[in-house]
N, C-alpha and C. Protein backbone atom coordinates (compact mmCIF):
# COMPACT_ATOMS: atom_id res chain seq x y z
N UNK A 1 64.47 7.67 -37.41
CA UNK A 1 63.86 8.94 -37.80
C UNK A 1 64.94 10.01 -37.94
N UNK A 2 65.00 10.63 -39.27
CA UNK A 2 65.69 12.03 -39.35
C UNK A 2 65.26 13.22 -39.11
N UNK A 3 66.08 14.12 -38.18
CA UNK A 3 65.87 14.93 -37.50
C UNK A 3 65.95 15.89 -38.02
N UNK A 4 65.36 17.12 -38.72
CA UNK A 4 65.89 18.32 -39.16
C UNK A 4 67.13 19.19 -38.43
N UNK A 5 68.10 19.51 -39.48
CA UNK A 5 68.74 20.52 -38.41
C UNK A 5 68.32 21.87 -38.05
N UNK A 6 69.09 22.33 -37.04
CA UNK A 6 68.50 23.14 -36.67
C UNK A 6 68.00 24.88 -37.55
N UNK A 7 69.38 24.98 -38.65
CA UNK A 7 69.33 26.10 -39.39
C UNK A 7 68.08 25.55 -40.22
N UNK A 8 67.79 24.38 -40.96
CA UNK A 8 66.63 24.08 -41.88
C UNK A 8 65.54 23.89 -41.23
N UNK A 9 65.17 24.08 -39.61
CA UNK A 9 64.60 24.33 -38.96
C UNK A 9 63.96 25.40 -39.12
N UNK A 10 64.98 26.35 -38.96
CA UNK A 10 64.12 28.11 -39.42
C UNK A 10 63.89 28.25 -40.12
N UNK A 11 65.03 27.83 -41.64
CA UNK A 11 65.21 28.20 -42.96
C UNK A 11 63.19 27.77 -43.25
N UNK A 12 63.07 26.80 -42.72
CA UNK A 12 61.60 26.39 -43.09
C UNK A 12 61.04 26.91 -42.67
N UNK A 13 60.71 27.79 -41.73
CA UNK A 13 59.84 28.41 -40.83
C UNK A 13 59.80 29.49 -42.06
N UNK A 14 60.74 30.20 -41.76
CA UNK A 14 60.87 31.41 -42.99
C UNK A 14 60.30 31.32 -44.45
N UNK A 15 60.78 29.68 -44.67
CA UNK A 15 60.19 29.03 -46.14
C UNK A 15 58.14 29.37 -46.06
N UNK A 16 57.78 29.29 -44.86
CA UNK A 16 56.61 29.24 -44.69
C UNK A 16 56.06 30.61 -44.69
N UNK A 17 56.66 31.36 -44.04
CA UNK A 17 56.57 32.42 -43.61
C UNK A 17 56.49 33.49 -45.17
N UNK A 18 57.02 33.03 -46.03
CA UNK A 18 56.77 33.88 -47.55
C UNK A 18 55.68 33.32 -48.15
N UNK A 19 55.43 32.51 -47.49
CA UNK A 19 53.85 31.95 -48.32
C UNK A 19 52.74 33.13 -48.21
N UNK A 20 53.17 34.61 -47.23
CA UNK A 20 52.11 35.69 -47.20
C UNK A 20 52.85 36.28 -48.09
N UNK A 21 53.42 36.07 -48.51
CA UNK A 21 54.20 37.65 -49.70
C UNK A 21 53.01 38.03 -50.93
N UNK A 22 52.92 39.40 -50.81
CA UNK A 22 51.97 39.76 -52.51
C UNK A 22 52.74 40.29 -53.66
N UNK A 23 53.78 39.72 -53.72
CA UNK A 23 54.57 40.31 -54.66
C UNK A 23 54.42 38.91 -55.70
N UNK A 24 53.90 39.75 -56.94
CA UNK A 24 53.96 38.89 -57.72
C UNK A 24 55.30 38.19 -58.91
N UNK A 25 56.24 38.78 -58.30
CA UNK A 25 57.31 38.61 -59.16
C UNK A 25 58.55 37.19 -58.31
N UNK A 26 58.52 37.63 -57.22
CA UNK A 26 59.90 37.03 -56.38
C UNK A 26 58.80 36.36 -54.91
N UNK A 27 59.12 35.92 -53.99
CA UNK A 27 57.82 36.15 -52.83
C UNK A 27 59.55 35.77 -51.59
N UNK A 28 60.09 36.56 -50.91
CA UNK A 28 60.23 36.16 -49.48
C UNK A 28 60.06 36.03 -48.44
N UNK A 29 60.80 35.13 -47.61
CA UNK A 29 60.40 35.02 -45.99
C UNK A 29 61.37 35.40 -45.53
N UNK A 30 61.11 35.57 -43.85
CA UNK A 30 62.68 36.04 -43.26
C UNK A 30 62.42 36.17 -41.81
N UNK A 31 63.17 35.52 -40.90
CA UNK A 31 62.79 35.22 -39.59
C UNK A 31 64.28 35.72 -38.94
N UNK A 32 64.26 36.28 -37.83
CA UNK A 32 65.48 37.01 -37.08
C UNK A 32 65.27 35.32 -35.80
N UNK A 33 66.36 34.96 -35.59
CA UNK A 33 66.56 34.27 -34.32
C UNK A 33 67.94 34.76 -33.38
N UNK A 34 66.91 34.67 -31.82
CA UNK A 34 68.50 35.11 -31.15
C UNK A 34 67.93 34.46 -30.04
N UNK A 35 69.06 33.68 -29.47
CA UNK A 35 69.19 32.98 -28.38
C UNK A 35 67.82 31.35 -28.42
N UNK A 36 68.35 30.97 -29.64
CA UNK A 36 67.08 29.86 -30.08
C UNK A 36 65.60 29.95 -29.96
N UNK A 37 65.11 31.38 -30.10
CA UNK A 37 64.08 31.97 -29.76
C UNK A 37 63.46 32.83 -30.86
N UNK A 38 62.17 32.47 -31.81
CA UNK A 38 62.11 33.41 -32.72
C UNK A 38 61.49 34.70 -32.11
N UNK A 39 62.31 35.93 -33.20
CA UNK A 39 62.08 37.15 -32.87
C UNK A 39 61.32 37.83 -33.52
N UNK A 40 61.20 37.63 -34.75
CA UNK A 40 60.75 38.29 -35.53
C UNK A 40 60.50 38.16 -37.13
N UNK A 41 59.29 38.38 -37.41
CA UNK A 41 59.09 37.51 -39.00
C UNK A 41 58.80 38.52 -39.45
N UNK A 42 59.12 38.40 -41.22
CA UNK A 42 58.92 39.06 -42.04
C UNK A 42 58.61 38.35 -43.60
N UNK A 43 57.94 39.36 -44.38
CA UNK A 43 58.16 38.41 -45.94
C UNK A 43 57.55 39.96 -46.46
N UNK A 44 57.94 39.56 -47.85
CA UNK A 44 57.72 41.27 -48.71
C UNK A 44 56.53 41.71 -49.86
N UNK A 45 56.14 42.76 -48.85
CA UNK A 45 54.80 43.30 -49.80
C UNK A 45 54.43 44.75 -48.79
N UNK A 46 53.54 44.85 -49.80
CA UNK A 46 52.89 46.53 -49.48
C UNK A 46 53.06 46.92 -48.29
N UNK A 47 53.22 47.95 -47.71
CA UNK A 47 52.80 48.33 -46.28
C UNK A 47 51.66 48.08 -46.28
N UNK A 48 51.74 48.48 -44.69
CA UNK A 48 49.98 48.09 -44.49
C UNK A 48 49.02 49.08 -44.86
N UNK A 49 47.83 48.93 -45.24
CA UNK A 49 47.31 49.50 -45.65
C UNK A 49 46.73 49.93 -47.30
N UNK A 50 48.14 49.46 -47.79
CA UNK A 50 48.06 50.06 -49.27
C UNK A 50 47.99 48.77 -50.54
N UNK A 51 46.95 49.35 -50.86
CA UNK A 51 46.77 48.31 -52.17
C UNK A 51 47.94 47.04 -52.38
N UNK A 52 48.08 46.24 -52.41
CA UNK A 52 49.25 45.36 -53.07
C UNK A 52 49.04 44.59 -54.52
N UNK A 53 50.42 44.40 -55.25
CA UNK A 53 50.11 43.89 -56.50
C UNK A 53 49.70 42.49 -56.93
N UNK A 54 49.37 41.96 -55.67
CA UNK A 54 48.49 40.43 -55.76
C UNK A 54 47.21 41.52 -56.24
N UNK A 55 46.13 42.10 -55.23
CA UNK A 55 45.20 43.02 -55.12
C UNK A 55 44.91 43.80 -56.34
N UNK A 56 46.29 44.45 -56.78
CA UNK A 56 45.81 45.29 -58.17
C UNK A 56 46.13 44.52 -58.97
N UNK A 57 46.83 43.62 -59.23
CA UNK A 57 46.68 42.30 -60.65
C UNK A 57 47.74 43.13 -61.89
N UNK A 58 48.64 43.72 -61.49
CA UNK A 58 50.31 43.82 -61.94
C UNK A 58 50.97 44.32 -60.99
N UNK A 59 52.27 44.19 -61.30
CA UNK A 59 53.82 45.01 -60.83
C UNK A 59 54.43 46.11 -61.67
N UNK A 60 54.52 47.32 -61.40
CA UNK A 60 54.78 48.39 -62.36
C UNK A 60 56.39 47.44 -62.80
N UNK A 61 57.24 46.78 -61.93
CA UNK A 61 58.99 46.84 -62.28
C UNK A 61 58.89 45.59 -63.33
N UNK A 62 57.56 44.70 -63.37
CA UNK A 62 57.42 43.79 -63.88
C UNK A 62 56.85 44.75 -65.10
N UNK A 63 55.83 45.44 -65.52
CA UNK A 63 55.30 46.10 -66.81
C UNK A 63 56.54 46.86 -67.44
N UNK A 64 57.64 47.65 -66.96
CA UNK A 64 58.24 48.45 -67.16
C UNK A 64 59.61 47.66 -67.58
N UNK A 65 59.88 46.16 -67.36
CA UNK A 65 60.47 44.65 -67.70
C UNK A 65 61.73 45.69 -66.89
N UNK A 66 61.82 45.83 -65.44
CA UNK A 66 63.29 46.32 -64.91
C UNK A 66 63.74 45.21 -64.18
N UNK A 67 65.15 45.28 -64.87
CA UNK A 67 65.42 43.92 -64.27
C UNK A 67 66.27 43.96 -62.72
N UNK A 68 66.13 42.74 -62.04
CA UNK A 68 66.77 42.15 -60.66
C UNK A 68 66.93 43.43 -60.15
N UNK A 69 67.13 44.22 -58.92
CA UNK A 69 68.28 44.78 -58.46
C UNK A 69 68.14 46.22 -58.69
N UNK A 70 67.58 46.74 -59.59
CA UNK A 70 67.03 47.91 -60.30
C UNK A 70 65.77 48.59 -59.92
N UNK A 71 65.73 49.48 -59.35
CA UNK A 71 64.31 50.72 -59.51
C UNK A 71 64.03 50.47 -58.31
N UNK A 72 64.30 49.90 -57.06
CA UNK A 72 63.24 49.36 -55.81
C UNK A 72 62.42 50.76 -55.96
N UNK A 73 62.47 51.70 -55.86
CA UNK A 73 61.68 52.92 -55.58
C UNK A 73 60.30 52.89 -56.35
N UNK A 74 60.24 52.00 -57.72
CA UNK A 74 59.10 51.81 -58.09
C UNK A 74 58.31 50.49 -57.38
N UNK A 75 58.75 50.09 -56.78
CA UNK A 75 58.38 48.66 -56.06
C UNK A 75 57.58 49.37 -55.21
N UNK A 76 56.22 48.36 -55.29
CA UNK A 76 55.07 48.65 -53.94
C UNK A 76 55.77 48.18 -52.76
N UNK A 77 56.52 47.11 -52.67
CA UNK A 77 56.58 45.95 -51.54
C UNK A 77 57.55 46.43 -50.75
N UNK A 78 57.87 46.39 -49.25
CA UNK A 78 59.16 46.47 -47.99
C UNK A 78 59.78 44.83 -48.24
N UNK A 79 61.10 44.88 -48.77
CA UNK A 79 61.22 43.25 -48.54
C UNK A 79 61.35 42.51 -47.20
N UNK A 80 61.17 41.44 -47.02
CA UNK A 80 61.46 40.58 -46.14
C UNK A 80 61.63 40.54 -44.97
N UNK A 81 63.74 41.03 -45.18
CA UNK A 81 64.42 41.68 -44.26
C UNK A 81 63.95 42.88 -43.72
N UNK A 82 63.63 43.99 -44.11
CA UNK A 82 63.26 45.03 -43.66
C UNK A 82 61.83 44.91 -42.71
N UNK A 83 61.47 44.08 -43.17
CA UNK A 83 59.83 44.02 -42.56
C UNK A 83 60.31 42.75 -41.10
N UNK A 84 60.99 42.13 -41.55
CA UNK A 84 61.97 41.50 -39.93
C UNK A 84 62.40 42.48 -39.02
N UNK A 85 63.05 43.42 -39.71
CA UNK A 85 63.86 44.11 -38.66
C UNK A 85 62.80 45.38 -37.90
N UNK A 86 61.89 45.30 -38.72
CA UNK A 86 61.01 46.45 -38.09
C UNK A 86 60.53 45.99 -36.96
N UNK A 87 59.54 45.02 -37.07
CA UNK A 87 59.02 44.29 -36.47
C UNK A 87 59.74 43.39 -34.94
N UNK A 88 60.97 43.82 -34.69
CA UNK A 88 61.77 43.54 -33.82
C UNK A 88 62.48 45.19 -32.86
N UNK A 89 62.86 44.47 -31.88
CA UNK A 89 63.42 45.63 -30.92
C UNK A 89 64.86 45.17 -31.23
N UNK A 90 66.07 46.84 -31.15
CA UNK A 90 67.27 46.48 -31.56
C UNK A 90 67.57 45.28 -30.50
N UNK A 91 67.41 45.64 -29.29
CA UNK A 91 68.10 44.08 -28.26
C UNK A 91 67.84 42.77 -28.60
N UNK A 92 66.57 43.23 -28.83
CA UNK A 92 66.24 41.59 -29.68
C UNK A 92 66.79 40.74 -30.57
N UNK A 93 67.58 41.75 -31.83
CA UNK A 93 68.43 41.76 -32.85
C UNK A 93 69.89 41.67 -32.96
N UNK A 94 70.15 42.22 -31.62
CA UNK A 94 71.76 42.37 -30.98
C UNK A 94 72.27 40.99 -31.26
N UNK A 95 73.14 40.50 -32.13
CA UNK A 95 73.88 39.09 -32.44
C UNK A 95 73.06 37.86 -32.56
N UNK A 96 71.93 38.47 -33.06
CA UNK A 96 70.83 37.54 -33.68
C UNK A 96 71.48 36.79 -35.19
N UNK A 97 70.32 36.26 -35.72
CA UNK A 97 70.80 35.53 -36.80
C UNK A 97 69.24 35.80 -37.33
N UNK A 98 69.63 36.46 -38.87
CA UNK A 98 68.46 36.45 -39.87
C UNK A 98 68.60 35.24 -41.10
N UNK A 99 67.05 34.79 -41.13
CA UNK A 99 67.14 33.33 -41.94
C UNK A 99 66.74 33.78 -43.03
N UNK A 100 66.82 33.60 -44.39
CA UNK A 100 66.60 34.00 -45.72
C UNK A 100 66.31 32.88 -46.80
N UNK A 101 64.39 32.92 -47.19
CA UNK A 101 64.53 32.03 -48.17
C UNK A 101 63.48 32.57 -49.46
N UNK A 102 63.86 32.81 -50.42
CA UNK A 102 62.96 32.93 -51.61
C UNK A 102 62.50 32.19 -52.92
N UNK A 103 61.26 32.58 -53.16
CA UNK A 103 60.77 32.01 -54.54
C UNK A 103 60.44 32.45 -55.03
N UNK A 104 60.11 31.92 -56.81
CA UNK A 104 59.51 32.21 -57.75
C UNK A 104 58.28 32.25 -57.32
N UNK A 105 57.34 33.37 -57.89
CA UNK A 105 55.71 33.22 -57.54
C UNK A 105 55.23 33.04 -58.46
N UNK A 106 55.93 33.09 -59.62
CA UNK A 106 54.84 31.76 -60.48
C UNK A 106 55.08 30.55 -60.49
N UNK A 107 56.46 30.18 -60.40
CA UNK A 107 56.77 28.44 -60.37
C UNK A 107 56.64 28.16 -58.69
N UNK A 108 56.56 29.05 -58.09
CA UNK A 108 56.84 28.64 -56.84
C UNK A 108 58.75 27.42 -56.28
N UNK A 109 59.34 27.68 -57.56
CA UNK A 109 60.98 26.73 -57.41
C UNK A 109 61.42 28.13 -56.11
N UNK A 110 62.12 27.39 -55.69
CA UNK A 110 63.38 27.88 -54.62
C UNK A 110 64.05 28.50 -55.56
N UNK A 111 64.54 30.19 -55.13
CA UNK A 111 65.48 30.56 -55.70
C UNK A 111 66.34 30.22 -54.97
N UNK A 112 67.66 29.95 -55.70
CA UNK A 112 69.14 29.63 -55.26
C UNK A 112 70.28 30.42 -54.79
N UNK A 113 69.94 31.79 -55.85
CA UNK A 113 70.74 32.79 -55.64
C UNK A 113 70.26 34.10 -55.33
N UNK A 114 69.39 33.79 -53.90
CA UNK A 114 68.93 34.67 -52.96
C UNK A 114 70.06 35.81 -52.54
N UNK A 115 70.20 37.09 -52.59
CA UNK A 115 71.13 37.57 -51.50
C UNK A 115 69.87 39.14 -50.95
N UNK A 116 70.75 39.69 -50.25
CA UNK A 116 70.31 41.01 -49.36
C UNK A 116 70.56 41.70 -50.50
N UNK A 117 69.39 43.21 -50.87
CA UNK A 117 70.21 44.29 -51.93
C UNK A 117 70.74 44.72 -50.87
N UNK A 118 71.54 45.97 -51.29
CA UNK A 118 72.61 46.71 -50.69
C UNK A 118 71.47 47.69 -49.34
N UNK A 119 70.68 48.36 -49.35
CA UNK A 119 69.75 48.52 -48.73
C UNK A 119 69.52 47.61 -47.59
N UNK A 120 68.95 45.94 -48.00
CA UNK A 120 68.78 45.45 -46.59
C UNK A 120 70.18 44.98 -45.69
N UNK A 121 71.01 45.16 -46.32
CA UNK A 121 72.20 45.04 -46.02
C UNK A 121 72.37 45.68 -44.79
N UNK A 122 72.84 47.29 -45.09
CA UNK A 122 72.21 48.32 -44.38
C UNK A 122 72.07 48.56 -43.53
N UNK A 123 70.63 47.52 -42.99
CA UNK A 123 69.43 48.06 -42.15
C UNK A 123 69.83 46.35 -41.51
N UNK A 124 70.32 45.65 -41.76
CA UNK A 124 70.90 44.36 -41.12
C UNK A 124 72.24 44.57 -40.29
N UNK A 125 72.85 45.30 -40.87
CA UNK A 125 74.14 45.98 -40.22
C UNK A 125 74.11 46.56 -39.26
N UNK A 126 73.20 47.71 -39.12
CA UNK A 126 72.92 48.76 -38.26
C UNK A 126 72.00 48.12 -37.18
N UNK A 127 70.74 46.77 -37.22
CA UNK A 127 70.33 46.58 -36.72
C UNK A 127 70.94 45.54 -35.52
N UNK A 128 72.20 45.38 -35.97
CA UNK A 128 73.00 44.53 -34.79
C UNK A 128 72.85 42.88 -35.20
N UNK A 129 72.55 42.59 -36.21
CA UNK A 129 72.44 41.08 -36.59
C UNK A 129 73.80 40.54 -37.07
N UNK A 130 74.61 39.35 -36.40
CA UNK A 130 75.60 38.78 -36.70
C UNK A 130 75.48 37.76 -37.84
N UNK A 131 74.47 37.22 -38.22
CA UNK A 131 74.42 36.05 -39.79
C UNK A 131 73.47 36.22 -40.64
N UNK A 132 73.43 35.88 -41.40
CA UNK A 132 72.54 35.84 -42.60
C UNK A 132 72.61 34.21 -43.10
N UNK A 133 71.65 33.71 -43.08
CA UNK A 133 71.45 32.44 -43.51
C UNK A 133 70.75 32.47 -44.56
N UNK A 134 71.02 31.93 -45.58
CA UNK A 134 70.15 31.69 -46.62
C UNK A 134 69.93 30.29 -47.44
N UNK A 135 68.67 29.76 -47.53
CA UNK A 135 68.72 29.07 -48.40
C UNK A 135 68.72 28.60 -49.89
N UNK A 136 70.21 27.49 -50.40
CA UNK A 136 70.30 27.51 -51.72
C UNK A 136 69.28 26.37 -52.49
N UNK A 137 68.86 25.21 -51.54
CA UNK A 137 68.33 23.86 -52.15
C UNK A 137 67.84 23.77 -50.65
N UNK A 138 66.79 22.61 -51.09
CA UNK A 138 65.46 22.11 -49.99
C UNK A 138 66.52 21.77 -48.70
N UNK A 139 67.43 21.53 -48.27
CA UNK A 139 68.19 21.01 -47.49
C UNK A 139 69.89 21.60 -47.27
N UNK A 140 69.84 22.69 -47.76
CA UNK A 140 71.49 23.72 -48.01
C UNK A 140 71.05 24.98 -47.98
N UNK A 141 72.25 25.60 -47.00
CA UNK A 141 72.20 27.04 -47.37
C UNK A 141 73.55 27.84 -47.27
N UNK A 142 73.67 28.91 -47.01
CA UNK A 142 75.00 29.83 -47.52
C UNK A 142 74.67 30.20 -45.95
N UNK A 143 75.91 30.72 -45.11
CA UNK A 143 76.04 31.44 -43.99
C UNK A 143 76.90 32.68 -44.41
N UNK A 144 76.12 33.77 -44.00
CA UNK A 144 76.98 35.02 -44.48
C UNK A 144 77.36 35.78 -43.23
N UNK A 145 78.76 36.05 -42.80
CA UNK A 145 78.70 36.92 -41.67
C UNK A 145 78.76 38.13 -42.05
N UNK A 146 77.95 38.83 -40.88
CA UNK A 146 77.60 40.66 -41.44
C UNK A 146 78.85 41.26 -41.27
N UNK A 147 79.84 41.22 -40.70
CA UNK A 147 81.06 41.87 -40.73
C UNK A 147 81.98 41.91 -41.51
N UNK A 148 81.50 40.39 -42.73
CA UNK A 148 82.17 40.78 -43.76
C UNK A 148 81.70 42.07 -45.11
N UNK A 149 80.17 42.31 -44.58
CA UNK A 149 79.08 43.20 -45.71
C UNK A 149 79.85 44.54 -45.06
N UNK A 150 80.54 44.58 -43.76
CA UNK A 150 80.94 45.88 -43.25
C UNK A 150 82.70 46.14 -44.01
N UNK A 151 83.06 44.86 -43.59
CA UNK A 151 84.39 45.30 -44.10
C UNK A 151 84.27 45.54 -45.88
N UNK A 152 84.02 44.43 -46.72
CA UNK A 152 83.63 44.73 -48.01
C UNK A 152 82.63 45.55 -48.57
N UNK A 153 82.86 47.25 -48.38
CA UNK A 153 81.63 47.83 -48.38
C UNK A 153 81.38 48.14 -49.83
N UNK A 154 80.72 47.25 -50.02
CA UNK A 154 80.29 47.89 -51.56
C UNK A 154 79.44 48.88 -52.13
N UNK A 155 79.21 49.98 -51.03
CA UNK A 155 79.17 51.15 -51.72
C UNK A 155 80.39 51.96 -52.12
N UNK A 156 81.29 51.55 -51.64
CA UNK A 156 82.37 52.04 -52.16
C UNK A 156 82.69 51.50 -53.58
N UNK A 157 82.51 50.20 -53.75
CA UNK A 157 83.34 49.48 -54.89
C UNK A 157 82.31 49.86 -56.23
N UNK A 158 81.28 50.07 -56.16
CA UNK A 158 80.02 49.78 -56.83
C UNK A 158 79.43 48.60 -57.09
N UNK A 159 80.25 48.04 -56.50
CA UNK A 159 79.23 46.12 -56.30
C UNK A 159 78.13 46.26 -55.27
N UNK A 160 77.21 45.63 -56.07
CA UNK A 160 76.01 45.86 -55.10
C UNK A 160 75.42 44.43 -55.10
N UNK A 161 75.79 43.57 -54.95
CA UNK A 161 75.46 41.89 -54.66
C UNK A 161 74.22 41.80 -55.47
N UNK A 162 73.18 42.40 -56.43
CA UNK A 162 72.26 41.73 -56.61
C UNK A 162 72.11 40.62 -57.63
């Protein structure tokens, strides 16, 4: 019998965990782990309370065709990450590890070239999280350490990873 490892352990948890997303364009998950203990889940859509674009049946960034990376401010949805980190206490977060996996919500395929915008970056930085895991394929993923998002600050450069 093959054993999952342990990062595709979460990476799946998280994989599951975007199965609530109402975003009809992208859908993620995102799970904080610290000390082999989950902390905190997230996946991206409306606050609470407010209409979402599963609910109203479009996406203004999708009608308005803005592409990747562009306009979040017209976006109904908190992504993922952000809705992880809320949902957690900073100690909790202190040299934790956030797991990262997204899809298409109409094909439902694995996206490959998942990253943080510059925003959850940010709010991953500040929140005391040491990795970013993400998954590229059903069984692979990318390890990102946050100290390199600090030293390479790309608000300076105008690279903004999306």
């Amino acid at each position: 019998m093959d054993r999952v490892t342990k990062p595709n352990y979460y990476l799946d948890i998280a994989q599951t965990v975007l199965k609530r997303s109402t975003c009809l364009r992208k859908r993620y998950g995102a799970i904080i782990v610290k000390n082999d203990v989950i902390v905190s889940t997230g996946y991206n859509g409306a606050p609470r309370g407010r209409a979402n674009c599963i609910e109203l049946g479009f996406c203004v960034r999708e009608q308005l065709n803005i592409p990747r990376g562009e306009r979040y401010e017209l976006c109904r949805a908190l992504h993922a990450e952000q809705n992880a980190i809320i949902n957690a206490s900073r100690d909790q977060m202190l040299g934790a590890t956030l797991y990262l996996v997204g899809e298409d919500s109409g094909t439902g395929e694995l996206l490959t070239d998942v990253c943080s915008c510059a925003m959850c970056k940010r709010m991953i930085i500040n929140a005391g999280i040491d990795r970013v895991l993400i998954r590229t394929s059903p069984d692979a993923y990318q390890t990102v350490n946050v100290r390199d998002w600090i030293r390479e600050d790309d608000s300076l450069s105008g690279k903004f990873g999306y």
